[in-house]
PDB file of N, CA and C in Angstrom:
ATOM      1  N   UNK A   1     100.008  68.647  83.192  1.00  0.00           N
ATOM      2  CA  UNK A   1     101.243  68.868  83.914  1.00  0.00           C
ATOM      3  C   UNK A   1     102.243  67.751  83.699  1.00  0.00           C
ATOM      4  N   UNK A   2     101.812  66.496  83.186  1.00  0.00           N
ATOM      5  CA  UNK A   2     102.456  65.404  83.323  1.00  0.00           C
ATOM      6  C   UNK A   2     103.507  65.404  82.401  1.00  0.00           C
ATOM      7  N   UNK A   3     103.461  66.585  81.272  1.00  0.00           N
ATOM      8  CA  UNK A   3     104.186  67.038  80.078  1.00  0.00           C
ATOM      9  C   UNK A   3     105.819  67.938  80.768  1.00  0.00           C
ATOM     10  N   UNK A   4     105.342  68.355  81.869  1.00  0.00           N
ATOM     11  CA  UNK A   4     106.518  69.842  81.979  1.00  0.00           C
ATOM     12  C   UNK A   4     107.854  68.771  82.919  1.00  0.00           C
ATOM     13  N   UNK A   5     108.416  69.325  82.545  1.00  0.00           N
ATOM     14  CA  UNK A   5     109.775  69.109  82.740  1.00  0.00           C
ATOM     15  C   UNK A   5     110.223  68.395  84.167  1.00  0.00           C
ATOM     16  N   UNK A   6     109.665  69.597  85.086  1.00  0.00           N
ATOM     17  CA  UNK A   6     109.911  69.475  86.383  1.00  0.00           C
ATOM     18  C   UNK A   6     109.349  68.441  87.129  1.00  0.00           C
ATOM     19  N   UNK A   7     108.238  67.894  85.868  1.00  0.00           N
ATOM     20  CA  UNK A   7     107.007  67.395  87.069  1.00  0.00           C
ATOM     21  C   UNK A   7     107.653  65.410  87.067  1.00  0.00           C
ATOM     22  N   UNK A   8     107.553  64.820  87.952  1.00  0.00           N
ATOM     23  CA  UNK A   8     107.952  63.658  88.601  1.00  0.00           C
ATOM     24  C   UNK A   8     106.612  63.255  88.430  1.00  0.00           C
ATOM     25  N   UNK A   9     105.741  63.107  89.344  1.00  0.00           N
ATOM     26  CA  UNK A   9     104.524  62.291  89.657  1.00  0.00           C
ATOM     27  C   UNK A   9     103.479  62.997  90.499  1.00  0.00           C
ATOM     28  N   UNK A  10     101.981  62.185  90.472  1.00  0.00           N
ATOM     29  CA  UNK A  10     101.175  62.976  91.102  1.00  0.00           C
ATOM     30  C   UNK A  10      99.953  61.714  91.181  1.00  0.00           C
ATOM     31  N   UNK A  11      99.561  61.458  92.468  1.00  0.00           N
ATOM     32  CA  UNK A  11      99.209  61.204  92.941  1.00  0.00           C
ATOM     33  C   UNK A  11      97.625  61.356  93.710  1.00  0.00           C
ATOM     34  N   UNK A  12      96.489  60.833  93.164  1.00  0.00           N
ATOM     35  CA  UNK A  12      95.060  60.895  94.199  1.00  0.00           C
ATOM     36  C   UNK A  12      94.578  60.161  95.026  1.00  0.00           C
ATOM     37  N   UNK A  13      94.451  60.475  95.975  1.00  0.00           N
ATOM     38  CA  UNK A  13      93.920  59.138  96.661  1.00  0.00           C
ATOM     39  C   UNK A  13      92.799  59.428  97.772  1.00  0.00           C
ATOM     40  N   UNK A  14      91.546  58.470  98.028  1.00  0.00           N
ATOM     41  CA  UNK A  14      90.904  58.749  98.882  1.00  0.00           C
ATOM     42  C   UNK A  14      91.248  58.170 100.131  1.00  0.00           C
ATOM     43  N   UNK A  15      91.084  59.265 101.386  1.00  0.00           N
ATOM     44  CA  UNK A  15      91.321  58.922 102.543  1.00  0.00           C
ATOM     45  C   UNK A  15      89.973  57.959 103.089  1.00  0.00           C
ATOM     46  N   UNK A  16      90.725  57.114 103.426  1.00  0.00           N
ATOM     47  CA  UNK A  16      89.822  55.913 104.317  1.00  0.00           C
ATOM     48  C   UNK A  16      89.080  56.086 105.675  1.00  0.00           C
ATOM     49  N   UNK A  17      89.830  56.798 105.998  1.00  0.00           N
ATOM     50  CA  UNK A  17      89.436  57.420 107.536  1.00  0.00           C
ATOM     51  C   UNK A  17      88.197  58.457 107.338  1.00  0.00           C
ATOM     52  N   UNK A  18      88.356  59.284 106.400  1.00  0.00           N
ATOM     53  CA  UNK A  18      87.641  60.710 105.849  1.00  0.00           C
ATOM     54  C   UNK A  18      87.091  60.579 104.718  1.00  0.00           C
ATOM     55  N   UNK A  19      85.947  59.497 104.624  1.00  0.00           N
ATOM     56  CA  UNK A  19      85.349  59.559 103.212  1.00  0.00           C
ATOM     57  C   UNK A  19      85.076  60.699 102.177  1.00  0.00           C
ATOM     58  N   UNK A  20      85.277  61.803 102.773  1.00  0.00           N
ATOM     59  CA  UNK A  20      84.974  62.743 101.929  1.00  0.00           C
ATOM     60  C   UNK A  20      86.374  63.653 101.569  1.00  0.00           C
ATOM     61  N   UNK A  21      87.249  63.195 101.720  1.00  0.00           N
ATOM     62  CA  UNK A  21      88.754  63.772 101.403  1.00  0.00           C
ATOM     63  C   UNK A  21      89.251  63.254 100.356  1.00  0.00           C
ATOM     64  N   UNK A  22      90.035  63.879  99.823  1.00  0.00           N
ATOM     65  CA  UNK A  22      90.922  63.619  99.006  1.00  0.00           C
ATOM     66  C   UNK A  22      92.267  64.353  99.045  1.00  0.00           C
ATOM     67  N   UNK A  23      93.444  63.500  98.884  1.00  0.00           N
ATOM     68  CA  UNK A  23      94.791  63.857  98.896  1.00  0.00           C
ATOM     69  C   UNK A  23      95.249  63.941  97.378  1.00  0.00           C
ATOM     70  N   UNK A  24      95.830  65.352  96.753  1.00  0.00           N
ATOM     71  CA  UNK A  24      96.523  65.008  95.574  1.00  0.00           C
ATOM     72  C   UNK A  24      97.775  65.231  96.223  1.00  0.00           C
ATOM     73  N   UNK A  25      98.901  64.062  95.649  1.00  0.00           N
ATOM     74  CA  UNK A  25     100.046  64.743  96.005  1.00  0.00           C
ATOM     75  C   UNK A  25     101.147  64.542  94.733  1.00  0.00           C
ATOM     76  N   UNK A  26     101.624  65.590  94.640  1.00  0.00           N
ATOM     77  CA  UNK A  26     102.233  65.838  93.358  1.00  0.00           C
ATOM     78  C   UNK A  26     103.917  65.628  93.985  1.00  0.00           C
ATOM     79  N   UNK A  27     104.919  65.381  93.446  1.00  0.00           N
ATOM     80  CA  UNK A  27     105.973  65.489  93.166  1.00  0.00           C
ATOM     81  C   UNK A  27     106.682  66.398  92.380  1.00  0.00           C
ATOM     82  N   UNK A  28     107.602  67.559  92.636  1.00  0.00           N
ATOM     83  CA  UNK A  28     107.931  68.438  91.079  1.00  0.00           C
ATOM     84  C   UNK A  28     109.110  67.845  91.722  1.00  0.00           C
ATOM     85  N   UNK A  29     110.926  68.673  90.863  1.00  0.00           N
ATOM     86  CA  UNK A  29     112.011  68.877  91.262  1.00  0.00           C
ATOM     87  C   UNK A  29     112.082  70.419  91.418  1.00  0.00           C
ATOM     88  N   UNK A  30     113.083  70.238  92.152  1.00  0.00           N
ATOM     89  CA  UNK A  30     112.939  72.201  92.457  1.00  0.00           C
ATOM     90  C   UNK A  30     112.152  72.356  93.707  1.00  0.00           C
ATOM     91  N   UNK A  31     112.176  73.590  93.908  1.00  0.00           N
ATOM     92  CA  UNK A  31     112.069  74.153  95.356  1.00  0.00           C
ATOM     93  C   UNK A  31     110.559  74.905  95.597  1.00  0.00           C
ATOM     94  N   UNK A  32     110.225  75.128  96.410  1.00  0.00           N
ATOM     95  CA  UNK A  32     109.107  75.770  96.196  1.00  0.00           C
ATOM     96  C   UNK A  32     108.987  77.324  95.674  1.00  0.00           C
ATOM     97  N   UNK A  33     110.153  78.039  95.389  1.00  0.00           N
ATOM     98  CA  UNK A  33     110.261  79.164  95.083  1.00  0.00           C
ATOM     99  C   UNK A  33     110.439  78.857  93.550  1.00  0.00           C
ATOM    100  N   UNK A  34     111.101  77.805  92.879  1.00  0.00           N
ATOM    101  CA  UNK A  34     111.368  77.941  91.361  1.00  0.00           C
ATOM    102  C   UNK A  34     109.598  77.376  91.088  1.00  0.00           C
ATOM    103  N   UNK A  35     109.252  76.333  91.650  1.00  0.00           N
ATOM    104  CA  UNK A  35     107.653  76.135  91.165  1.00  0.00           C
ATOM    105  C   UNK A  35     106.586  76.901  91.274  1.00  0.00           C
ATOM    106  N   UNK A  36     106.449  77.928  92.402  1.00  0.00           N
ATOM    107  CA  UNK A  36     105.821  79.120  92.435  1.00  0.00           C
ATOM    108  C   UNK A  36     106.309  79.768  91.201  1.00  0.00           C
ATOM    109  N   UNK A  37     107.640  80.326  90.652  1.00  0.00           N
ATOM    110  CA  UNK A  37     107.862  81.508  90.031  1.00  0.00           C
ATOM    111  C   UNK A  37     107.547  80.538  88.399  1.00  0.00           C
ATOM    112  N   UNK A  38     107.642  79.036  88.193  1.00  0.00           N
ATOM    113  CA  UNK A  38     107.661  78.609  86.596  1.00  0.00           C
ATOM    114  C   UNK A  38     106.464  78.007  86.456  1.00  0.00           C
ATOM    115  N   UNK A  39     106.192  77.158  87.655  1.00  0.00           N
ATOM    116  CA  UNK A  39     104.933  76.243  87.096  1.00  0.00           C
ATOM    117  C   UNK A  39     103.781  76.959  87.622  1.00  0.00           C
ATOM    118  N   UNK A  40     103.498  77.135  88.477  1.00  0.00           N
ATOM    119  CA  UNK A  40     101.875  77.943  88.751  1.00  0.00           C
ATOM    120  C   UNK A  40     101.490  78.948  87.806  1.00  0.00           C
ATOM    121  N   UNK A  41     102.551  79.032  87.350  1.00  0.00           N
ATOM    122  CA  UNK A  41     101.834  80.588  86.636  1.00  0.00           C
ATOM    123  C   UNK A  41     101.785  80.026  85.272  1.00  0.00           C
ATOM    124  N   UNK A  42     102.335  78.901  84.775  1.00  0.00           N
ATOM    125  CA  UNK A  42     101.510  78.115  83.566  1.00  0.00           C
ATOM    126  C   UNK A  42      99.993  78.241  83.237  1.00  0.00           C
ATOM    127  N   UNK A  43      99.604  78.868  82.381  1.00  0.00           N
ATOM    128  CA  UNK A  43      98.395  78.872  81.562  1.00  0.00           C
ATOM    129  C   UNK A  43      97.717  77.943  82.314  1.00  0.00           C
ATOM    130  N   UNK A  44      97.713  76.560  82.342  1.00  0.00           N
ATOM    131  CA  UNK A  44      96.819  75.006  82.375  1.00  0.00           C
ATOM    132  C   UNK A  44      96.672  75.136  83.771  1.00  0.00           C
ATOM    133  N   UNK A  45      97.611  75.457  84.630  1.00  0.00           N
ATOM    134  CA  UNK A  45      97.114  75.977  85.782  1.00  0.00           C
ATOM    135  C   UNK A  45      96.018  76.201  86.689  1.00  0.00           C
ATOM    136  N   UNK A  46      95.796  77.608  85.687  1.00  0.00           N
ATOM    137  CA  UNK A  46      94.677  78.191  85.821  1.00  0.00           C
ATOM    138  C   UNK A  46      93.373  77.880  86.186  1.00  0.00           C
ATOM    139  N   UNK A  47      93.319  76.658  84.949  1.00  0.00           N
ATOM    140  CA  UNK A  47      91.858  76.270  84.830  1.00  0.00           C
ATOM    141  C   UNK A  47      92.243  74.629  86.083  1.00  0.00           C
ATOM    142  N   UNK A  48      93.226  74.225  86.135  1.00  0.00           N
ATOM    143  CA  UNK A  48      93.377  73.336  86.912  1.00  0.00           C
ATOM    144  C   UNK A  48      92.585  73.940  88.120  1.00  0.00           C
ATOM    145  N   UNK A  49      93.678  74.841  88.900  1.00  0.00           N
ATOM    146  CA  UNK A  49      93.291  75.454  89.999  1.00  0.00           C
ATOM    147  C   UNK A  49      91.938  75.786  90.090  1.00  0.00           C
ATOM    148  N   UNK A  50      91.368  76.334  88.973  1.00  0.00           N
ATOM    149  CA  UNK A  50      89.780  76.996  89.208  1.00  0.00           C
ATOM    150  C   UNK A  50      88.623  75.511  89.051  1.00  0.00           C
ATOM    151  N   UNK A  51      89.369  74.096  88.511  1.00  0.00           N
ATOM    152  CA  UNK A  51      88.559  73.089  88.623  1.00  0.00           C
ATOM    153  C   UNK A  51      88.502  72.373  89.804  1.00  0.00           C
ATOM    154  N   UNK A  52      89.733  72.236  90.774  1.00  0.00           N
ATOM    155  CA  UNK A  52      89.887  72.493  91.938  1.00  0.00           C
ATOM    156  C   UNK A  52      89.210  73.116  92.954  1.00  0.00           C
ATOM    157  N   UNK A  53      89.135  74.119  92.857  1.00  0.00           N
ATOM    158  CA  UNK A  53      88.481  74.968  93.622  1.00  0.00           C
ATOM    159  C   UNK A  53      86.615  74.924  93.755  1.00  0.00           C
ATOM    160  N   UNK A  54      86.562  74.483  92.546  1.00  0.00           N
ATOM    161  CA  UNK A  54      84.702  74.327  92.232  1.00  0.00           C
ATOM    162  C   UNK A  54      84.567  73.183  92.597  1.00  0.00           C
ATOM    163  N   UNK A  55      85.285  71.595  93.447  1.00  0.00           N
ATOM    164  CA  UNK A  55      85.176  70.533  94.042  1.00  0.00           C
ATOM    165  C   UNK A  55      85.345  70.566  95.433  1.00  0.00           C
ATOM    166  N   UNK A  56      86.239  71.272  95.733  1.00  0.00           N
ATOM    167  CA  UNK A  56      86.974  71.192  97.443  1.00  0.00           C
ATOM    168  C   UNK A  56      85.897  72.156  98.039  1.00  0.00           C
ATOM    169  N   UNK A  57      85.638  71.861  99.215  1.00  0.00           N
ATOM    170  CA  UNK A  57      85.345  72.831 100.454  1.00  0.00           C
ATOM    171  C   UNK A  57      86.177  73.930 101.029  1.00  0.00           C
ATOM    172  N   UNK A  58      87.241  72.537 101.616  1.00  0.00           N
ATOM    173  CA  UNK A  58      87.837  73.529 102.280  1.00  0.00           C
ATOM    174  C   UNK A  58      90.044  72.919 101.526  1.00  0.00           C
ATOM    175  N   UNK A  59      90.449  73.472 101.302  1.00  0.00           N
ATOM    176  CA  UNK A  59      91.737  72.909 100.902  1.00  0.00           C
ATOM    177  C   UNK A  59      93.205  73.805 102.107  1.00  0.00           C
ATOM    178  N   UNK A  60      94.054  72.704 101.947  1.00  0.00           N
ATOM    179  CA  UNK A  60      95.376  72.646 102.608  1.00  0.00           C
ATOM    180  C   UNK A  60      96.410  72.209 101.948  1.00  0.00           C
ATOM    181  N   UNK A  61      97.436  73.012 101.736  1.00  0.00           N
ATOM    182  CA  UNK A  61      98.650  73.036 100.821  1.00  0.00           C
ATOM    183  C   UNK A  61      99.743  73.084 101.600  1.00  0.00           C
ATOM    184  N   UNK A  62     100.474  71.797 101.187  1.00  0.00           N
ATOM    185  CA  UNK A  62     101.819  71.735 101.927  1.00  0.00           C
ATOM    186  C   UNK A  62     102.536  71.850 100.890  1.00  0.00           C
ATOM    187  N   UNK A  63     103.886  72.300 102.252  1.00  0.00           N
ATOM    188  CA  UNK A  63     105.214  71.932 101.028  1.00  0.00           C
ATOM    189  C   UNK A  63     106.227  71.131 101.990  1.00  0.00           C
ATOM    190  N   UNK A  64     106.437  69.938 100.975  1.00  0.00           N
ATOM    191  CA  UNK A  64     107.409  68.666 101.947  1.00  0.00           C
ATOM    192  C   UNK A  64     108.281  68.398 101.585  1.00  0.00           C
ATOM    193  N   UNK A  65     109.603  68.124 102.146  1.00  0.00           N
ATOM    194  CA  UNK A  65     110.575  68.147 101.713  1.00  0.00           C
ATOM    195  C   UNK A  65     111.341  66.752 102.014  1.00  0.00           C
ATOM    196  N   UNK A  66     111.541  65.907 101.332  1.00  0.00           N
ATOM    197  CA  UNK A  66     111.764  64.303 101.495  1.00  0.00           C
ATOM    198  C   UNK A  66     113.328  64.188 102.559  1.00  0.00           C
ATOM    199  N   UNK A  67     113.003  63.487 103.404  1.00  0.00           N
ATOM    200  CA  UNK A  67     114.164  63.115 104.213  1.00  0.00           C
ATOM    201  C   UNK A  67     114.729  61.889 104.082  1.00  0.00           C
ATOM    202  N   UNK A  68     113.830  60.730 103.352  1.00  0.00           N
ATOM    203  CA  UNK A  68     114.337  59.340 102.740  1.00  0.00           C
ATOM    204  C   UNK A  68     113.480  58.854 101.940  1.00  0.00           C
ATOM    205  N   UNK A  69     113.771  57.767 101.437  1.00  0.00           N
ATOM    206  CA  UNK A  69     112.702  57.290 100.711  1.00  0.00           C
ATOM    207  C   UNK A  69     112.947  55.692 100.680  1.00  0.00           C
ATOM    208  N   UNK A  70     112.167  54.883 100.492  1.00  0.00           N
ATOM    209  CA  UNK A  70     112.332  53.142 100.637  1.00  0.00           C
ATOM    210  C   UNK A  70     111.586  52.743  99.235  1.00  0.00           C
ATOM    211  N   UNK A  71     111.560  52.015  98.475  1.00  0.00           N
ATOM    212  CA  UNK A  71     110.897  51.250  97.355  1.00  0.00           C
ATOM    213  C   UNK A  71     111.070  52.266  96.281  1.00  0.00           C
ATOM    214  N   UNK A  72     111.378  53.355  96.156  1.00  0.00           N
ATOM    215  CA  UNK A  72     111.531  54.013  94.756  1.00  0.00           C
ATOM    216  C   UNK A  72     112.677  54.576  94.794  1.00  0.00           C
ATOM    217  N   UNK A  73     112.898  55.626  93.449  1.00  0.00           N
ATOM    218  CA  UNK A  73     113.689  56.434  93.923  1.00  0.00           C
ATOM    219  C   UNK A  73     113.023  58.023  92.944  1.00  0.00           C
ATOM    220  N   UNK A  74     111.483  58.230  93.362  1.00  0.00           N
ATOM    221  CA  UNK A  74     110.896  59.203  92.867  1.00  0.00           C
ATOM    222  C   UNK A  74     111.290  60.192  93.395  1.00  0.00           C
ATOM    223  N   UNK A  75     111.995  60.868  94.633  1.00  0.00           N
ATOM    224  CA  UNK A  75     112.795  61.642  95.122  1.00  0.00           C
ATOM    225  C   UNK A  75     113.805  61.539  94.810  1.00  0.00           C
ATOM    226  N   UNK A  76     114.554  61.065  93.864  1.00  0.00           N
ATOM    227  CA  UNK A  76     116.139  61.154  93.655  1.00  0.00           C
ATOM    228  C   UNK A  76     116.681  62.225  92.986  1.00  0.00           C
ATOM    229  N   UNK A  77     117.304  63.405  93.291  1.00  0.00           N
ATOM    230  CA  UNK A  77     117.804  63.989  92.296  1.00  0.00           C
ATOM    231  C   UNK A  77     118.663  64.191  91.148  1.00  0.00           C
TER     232      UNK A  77
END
């Protein structure tokens, strides 16, 4: 993904609190309707999602929408 256009950054990290969690958090530009309709449905996806899925238990998908930002400017449009 680190190739496509849209994509900014992405992020893993283990939660400290929840040894057994993990947070990916990705960055695209665009909205959640242009990344639903261009990037999910990318081929690499696929097998992303289905490698995903054969690790997690249980998974939760947000969609966040930046209101500021301090030390970067990875939200900048």
């Amino acid at each position: 993904m680190s190739v496509e256009k849209a994509f900014i950054s992405a992020i893993l990290s283990d939660d400290l609190d929840q040894p057994n969690d993990l947070v990916i958090y990705e960055i695209w530009q665009g909205t959640r309707d242009s990344w639903l309709q261009e990037e999910f449905t990318k081929p690499y996806r696929k097998d992303y999602e289905g490698t995903l899925g054969e690790l997690i238990e249980d998974r939760m998908v947000s969609w966040l929408e930046p209101k500021g930002e301090w030390g970067s400017t990875l939200t900048a449009k």
